[in-house]
PDB file of N, CA and C in Angstrom:
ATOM      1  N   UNK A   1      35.685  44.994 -15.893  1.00  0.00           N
ATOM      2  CA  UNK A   1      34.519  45.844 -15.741  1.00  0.00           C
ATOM      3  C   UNK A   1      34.940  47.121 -15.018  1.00  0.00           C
ATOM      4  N   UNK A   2      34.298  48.106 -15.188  1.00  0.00           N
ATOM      5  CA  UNK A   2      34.656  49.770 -14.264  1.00  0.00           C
ATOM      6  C   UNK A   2      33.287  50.136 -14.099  1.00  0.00           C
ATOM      7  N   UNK A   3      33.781  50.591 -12.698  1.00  0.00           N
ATOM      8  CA  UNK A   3      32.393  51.290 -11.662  1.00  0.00           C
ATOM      9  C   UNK A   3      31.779  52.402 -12.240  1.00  0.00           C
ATOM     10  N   UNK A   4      30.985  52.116 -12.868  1.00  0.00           N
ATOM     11  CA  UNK A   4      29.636  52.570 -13.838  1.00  0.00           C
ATOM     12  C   UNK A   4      29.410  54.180 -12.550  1.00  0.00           C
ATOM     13  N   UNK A   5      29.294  54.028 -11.212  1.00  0.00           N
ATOM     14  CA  UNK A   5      28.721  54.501 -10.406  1.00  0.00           C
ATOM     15  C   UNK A   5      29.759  55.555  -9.897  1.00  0.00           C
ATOM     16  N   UNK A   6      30.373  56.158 -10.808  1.00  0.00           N
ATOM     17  CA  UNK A   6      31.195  57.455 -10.261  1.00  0.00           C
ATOM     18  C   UNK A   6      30.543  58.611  -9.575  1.00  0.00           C
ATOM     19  N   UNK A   7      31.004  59.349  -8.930  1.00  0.00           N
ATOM     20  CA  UNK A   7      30.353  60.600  -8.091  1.00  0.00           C
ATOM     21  C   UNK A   7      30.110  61.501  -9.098  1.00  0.00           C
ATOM     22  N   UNK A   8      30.757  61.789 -10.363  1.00  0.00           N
ATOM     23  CA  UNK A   8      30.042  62.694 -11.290  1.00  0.00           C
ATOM     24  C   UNK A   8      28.520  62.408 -12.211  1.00  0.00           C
ATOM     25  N   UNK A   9      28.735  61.009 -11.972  1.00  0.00           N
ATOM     26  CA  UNK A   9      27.563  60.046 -13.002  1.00  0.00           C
ATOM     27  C   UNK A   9      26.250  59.810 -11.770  1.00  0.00           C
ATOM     28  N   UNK A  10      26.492  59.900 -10.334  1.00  0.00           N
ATOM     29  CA  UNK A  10      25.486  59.844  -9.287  1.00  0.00           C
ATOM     30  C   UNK A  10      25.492  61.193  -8.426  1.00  0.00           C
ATOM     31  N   UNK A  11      25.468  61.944  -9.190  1.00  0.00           N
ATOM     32  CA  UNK A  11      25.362  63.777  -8.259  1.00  0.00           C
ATOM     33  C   UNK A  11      23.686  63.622  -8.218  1.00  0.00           C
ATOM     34  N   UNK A  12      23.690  64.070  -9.477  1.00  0.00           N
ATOM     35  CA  UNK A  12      21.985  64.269  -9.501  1.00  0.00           C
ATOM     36  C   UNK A  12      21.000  63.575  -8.210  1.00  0.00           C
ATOM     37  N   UNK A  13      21.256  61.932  -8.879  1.00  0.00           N
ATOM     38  CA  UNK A  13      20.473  61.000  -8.157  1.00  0.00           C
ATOM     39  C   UNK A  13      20.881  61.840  -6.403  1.00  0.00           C
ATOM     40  N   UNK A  14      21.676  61.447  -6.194  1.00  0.00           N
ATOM     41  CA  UNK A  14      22.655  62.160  -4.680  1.00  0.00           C
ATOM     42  C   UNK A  14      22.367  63.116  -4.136  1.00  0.00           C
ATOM     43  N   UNK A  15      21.835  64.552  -4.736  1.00  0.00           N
ATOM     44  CA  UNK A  15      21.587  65.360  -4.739  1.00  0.00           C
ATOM     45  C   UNK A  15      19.895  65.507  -4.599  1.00  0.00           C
ATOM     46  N   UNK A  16      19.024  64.832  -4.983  1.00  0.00           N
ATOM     47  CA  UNK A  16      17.879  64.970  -4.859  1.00  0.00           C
ATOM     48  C   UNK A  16      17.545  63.684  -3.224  1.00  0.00           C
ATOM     49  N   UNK A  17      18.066  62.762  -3.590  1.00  0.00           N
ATOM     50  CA  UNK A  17      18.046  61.410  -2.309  1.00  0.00           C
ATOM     51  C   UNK A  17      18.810  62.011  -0.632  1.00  0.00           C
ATOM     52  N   UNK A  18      19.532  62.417  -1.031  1.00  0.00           N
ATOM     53  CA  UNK A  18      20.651  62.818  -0.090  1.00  0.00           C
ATOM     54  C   UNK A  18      19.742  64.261   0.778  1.00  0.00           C
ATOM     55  N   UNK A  19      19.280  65.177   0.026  1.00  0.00           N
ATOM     56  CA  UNK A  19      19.212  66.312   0.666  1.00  0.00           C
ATOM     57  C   UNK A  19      17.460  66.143   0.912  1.00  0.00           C
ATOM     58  N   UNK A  20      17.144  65.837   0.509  1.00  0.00           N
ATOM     59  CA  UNK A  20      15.398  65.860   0.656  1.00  0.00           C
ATOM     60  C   UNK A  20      15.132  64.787   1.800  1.00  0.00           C
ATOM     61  N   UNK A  21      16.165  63.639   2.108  1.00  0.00           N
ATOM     62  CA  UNK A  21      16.193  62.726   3.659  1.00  0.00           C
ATOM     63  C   UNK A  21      16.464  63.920   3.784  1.00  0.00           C
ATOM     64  N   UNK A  22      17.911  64.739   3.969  1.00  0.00           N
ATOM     65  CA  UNK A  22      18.848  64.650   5.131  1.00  0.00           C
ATOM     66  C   UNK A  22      17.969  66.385   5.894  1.00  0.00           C
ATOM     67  N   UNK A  23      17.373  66.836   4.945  1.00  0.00           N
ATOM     68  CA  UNK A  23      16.422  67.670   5.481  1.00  0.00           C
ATOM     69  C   UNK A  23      15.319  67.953   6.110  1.00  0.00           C
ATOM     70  N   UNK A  24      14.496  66.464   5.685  1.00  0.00           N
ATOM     71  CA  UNK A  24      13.637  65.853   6.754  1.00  0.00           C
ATOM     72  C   UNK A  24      13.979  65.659   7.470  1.00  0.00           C
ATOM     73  N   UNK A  25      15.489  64.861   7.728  1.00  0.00           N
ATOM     74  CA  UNK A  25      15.667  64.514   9.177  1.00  0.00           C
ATOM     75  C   UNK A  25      16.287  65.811   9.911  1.00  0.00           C
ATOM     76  N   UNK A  26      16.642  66.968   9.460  1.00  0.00           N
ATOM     77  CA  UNK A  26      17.069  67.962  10.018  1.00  0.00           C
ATOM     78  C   UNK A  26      15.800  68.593  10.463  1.00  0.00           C
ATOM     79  N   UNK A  27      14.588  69.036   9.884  1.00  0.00           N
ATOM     80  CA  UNK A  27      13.633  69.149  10.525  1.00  0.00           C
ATOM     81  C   UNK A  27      13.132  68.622  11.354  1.00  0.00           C
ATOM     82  N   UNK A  28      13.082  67.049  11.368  1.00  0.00           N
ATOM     83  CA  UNK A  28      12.528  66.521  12.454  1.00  0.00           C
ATOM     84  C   UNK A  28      13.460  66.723  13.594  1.00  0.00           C
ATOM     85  N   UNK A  29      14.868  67.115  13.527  1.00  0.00           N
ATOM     86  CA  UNK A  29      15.555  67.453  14.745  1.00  0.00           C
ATOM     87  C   UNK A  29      15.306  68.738  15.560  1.00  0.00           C
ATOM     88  N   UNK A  30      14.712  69.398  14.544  1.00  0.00           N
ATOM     89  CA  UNK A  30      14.305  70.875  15.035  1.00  0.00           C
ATOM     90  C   UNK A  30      13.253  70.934  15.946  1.00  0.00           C
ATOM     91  N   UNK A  31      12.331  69.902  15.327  1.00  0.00           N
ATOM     92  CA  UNK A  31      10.983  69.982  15.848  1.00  0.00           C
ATOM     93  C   UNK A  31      10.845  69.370  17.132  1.00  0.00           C
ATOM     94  N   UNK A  32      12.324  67.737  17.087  1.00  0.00           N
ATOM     95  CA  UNK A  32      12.042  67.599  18.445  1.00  0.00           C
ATOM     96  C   UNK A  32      12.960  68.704  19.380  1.00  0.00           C
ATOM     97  N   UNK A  33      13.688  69.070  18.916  1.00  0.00           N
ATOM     98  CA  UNK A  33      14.376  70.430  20.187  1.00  0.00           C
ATOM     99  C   UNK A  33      13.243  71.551  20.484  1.00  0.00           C
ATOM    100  N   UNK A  34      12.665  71.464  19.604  1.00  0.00           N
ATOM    101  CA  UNK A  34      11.778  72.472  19.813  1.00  0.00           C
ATOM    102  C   UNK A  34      10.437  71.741  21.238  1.00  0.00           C
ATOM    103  N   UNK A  35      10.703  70.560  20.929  1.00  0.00           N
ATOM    104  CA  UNK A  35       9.673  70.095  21.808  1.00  0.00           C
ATOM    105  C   UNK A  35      10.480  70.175  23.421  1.00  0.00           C
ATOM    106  N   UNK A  36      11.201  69.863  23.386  1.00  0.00           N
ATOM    107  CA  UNK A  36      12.312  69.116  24.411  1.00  0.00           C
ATOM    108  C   UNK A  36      12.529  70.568  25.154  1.00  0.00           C
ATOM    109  N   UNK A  37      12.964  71.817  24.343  1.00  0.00           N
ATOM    110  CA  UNK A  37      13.311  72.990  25.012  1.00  0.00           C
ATOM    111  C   UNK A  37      13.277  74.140  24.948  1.00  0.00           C
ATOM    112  N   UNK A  38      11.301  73.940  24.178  1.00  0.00           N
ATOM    113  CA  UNK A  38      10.747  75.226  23.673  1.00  0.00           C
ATOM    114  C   UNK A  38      11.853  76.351  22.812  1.00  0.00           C
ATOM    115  N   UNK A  39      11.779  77.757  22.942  1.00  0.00           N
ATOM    116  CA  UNK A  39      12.952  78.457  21.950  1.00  0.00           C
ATOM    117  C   UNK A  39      14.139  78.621  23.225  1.00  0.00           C
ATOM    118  N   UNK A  40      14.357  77.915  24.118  1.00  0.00           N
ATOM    119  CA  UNK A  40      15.048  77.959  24.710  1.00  0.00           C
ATOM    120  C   UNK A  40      15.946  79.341  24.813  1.00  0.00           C
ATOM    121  N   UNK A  41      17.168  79.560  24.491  1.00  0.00           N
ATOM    122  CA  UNK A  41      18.058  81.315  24.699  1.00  0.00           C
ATOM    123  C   UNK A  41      17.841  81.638  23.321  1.00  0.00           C
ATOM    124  N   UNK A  42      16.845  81.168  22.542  1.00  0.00           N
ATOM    125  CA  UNK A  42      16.608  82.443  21.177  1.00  0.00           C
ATOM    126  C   UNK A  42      15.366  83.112  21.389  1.00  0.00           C
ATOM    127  N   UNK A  43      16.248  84.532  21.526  1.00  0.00           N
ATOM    128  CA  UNK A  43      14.796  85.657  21.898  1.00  0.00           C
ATOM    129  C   UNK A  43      13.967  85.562  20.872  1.00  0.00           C
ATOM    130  N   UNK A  44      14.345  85.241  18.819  1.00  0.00           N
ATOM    131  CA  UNK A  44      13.439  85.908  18.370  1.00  0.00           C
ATOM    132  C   UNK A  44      13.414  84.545  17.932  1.00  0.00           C
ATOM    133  N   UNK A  45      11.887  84.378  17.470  1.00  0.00           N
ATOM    134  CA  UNK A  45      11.527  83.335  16.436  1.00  0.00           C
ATOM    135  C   UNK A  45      11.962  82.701  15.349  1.00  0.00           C
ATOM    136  N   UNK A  46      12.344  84.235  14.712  1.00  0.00           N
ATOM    137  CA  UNK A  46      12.590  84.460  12.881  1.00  0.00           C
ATOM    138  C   UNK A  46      12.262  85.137  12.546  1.00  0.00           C
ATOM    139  N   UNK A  47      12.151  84.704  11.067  1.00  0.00           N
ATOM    140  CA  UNK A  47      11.656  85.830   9.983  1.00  0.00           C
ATOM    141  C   UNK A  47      11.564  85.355   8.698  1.00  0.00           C
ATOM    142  N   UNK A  48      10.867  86.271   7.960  1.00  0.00           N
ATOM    143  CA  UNK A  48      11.013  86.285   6.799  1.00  0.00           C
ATOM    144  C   UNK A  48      11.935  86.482   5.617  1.00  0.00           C
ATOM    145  N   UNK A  49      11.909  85.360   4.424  1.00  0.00           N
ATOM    146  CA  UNK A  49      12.841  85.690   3.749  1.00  0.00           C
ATOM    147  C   UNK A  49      14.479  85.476   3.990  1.00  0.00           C
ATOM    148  N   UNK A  50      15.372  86.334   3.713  1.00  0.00           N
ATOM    149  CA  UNK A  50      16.872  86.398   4.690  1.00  0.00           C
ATOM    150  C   UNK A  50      16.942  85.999   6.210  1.00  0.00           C
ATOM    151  N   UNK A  51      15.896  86.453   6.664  1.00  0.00           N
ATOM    152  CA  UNK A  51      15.911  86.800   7.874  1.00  0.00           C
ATOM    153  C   UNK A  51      15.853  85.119   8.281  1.00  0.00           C
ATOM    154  N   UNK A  52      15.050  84.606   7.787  1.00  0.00           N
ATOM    155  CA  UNK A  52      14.860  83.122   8.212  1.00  0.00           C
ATOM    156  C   UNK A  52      16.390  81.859   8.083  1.00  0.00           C
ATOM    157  N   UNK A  53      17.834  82.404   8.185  1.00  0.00           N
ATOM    158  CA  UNK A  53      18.453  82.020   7.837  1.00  0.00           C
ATOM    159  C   UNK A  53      19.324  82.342   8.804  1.00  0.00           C
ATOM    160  N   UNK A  54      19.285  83.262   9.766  1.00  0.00           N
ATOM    161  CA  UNK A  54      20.052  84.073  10.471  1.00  0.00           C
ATOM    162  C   UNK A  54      20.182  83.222  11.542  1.00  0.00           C
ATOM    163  N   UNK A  55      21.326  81.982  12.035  1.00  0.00           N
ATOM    164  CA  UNK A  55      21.202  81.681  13.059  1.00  0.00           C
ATOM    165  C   UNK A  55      21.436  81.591  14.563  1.00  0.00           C
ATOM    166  N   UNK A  56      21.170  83.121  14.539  1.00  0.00           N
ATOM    167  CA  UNK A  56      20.855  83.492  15.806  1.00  0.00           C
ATOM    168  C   UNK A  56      19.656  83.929  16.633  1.00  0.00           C
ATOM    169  N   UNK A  57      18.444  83.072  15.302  1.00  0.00           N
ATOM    170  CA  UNK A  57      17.445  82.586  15.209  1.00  0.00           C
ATOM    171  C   UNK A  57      16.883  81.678  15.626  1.00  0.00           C
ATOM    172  N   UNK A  58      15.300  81.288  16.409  1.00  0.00           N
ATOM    173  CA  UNK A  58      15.587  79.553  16.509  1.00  0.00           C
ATOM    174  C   UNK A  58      15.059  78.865  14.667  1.00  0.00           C
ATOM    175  N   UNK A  59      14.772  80.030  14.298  1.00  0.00           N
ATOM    176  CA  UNK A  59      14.233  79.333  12.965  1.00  0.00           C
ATOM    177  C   UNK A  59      15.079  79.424  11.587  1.00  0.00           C
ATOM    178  N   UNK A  60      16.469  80.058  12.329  1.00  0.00           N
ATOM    179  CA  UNK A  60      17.283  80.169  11.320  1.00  0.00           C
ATOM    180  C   UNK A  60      18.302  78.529  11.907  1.00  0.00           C
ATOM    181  N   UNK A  61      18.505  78.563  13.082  1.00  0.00           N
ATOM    182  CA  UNK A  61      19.057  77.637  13.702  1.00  0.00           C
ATOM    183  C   UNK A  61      18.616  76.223  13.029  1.00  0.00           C
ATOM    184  N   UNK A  62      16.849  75.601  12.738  1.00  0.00           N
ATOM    185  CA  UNK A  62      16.481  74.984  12.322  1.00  0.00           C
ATOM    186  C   UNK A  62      16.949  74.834  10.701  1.00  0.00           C
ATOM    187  N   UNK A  63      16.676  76.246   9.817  1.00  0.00           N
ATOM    188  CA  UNK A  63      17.401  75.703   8.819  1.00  0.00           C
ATOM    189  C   UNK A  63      18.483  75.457   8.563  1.00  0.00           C
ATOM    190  N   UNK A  64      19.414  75.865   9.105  1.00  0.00           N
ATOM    191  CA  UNK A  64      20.599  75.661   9.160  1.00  0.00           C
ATOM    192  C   UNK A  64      20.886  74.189   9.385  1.00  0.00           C
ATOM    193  N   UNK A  65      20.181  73.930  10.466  1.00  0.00           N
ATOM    194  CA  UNK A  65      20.565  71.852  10.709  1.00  0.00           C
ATOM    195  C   UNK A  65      20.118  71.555   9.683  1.00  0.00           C
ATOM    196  N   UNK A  66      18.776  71.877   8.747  1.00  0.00           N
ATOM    197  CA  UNK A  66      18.625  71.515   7.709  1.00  0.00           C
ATOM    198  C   UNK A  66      18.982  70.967   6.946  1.00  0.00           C
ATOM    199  N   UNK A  67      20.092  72.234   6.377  1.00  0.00           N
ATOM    200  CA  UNK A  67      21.067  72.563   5.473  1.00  0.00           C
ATOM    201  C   UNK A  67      22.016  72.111   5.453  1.00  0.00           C
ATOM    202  N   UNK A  68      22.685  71.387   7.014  1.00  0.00           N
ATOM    203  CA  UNK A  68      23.695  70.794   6.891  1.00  0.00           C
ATOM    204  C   UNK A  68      23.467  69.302   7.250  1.00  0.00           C
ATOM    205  N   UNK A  69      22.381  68.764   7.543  1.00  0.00           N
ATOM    206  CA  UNK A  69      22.062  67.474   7.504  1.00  0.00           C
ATOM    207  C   UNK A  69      21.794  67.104   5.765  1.00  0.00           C
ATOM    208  N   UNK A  70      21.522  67.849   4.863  1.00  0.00           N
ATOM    209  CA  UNK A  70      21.119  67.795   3.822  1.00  0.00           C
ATOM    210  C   UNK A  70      22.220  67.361   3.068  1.00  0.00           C
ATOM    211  N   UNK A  71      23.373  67.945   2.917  1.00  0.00           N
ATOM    212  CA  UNK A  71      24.673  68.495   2.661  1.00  0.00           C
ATOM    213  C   UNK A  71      25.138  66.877   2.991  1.00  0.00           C
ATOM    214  N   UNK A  72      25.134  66.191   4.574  1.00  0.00           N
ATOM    215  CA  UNK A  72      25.915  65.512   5.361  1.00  0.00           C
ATOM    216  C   UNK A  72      25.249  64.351   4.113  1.00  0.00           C
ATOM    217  N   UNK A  73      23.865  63.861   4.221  1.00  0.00           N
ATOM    218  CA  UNK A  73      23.304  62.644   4.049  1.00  0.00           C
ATOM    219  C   UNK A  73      23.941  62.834   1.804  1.00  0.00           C
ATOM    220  N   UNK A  74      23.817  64.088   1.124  1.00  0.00           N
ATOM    221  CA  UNK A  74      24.629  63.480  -0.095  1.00  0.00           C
ATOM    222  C   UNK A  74      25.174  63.035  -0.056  1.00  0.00           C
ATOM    223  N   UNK A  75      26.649  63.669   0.685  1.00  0.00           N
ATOM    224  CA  UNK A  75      28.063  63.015   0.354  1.00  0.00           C
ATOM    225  C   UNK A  75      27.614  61.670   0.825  1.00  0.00           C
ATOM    226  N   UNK A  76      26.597  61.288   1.981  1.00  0.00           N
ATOM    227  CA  UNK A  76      26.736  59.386   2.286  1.00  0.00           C
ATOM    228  C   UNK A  76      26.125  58.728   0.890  1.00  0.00           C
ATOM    229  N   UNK A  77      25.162  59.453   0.189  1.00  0.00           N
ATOM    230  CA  UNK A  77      25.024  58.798  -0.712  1.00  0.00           C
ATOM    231  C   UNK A  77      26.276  58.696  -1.881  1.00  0.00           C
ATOM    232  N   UNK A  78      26.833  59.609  -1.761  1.00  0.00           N
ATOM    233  CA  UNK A  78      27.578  59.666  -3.380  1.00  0.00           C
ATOM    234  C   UNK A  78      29.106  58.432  -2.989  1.00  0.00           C
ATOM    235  N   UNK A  79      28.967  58.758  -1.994  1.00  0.00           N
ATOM    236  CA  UNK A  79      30.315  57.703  -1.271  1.00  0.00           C
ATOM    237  C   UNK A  79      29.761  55.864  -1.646  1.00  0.00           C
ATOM    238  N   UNK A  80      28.832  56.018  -1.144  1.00  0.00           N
ATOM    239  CA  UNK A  80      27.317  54.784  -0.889  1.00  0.00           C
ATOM    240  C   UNK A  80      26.951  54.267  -2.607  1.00  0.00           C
ATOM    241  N   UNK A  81      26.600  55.206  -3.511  1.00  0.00           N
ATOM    242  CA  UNK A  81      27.104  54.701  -4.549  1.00  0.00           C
ATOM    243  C   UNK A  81      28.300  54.221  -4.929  1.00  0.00           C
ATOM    244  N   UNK A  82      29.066  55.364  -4.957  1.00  0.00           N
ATOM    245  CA  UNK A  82      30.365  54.923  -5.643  1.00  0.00           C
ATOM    246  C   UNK A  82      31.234  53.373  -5.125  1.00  0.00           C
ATOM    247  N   UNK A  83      31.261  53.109  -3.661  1.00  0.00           N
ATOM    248  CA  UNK A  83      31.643  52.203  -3.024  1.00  0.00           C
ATOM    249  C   UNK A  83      30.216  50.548  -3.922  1.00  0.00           C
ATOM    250  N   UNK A  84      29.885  51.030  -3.955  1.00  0.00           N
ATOM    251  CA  UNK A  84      28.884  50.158  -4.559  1.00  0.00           C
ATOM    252  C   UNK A  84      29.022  49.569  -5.742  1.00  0.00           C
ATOM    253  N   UNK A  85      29.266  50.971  -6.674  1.00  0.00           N
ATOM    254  CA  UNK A  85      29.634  50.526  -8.034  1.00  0.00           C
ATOM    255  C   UNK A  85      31.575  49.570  -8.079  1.00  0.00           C
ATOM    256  N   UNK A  86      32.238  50.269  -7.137  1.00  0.00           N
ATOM    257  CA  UNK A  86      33.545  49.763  -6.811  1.00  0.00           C
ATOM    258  C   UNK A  86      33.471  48.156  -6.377  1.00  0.00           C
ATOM    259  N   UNK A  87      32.312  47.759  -5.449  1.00  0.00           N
ATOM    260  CA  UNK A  87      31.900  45.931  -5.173  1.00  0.00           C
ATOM    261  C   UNK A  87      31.525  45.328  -6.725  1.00  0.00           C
ATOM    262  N   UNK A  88      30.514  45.898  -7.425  1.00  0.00           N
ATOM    263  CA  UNK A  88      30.468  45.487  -8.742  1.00  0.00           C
ATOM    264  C   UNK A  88      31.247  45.174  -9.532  1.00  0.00           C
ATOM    265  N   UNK A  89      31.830  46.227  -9.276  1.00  0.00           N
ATOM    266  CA  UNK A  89      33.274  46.044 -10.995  1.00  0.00           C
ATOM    267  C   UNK A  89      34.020  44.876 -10.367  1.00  0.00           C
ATOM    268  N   UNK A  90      34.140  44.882  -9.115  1.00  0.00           N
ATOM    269  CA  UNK A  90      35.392  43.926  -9.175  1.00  0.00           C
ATOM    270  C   UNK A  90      34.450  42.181  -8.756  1.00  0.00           C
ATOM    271  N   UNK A  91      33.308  42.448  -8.671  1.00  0.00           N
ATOM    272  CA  UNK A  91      32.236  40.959  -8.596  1.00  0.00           C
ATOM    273  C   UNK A  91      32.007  40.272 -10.074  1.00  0.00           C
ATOM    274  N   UNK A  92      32.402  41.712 -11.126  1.00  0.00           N
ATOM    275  CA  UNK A  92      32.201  41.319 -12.599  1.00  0.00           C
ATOM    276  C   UNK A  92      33.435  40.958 -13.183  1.00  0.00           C
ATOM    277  N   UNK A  93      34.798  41.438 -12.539  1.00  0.00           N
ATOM    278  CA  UNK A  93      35.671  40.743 -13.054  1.00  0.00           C
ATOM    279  C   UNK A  93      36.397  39.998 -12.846  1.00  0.00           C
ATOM    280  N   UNK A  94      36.269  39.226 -11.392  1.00  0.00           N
ATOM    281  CA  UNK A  94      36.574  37.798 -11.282  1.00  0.00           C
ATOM    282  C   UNK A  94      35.228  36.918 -11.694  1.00  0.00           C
ATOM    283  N   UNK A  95      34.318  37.566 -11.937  1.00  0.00           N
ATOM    284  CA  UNK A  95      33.430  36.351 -12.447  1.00  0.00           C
ATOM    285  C   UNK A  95      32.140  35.606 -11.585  1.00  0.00           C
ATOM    286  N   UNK A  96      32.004  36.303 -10.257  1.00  0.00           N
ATOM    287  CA  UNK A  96      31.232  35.796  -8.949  1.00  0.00           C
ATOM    288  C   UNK A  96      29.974  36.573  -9.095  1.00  0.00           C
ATOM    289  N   UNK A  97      28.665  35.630  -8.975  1.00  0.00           N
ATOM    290  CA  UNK A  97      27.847  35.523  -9.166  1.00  0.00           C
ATOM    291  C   UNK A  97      26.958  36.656  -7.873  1.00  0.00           C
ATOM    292  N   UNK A  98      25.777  37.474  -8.168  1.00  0.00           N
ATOM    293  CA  UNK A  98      25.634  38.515  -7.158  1.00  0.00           C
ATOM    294  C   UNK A  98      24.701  38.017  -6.041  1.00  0.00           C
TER     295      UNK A  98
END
C-alpha cells in the first residue's frame, strides 16, 4: 500500500484547516496581550489597508502573529497528515487490523 496522504494531495485541505485555526488562535493571542498590556510601547493603533500590516503597529503586530500562527499550524497539519497516511500504508501492508 502507499500513503495516499502526500503534502501535495493535502495542501488544500492544510491550507484552509491549518490557517483559519492558526489565525484564530493568533488573534486570540492578540486580544489577550491586548488585555494583559493595553497598546503597551505602540504609539499608533494602525491603519488602514497597507498600513494595517506595518508591525510597528499594535495592529499590524496582531496580524502579523496572525500570519505566522497561520503559516505555523499548516505545516502541523500537512506533516499530521502525511505522518498519518505513512501509519496506514504500512498498517495495510503487513495486514493489521485499524
Amino acid at each position: 500500500m502507499v500513503n495516499n496522504l502526500t503534502p501535495s494531495k493535502t495542501f488544500l485541505v492544510s491550507l484552509i484547516a491549518g490557517v483559519t485555526t492558526g489565525m484564530g488562535n493568533g488573534s486570540v493571542f492578540g486580544a489577550a496581550l491586548m488585555c494583559a498590556l493595553g497598546r503597551g510601547r505602540f504609539e499608533n493603533w494602525g491603519g488602514w489597508g497597507i498600513d494595517s500590516y506595518d508591525p510597528t503597529t499594535f495592529n499590524g503586530f496582531v496580524d502579523w502573529c496572525m500570519i505566522v500562527f497561520g503559516v505555523a499550524f499548516m505545516a502541523i497539519m500537512m506533516i499530521a497528515a502525511n505522518r498519518h497516511g505513512e501509519l496506514e500504508a504500512a498498517a495495510a501492508r503487513t495486514g493489521s487490523a485499524h
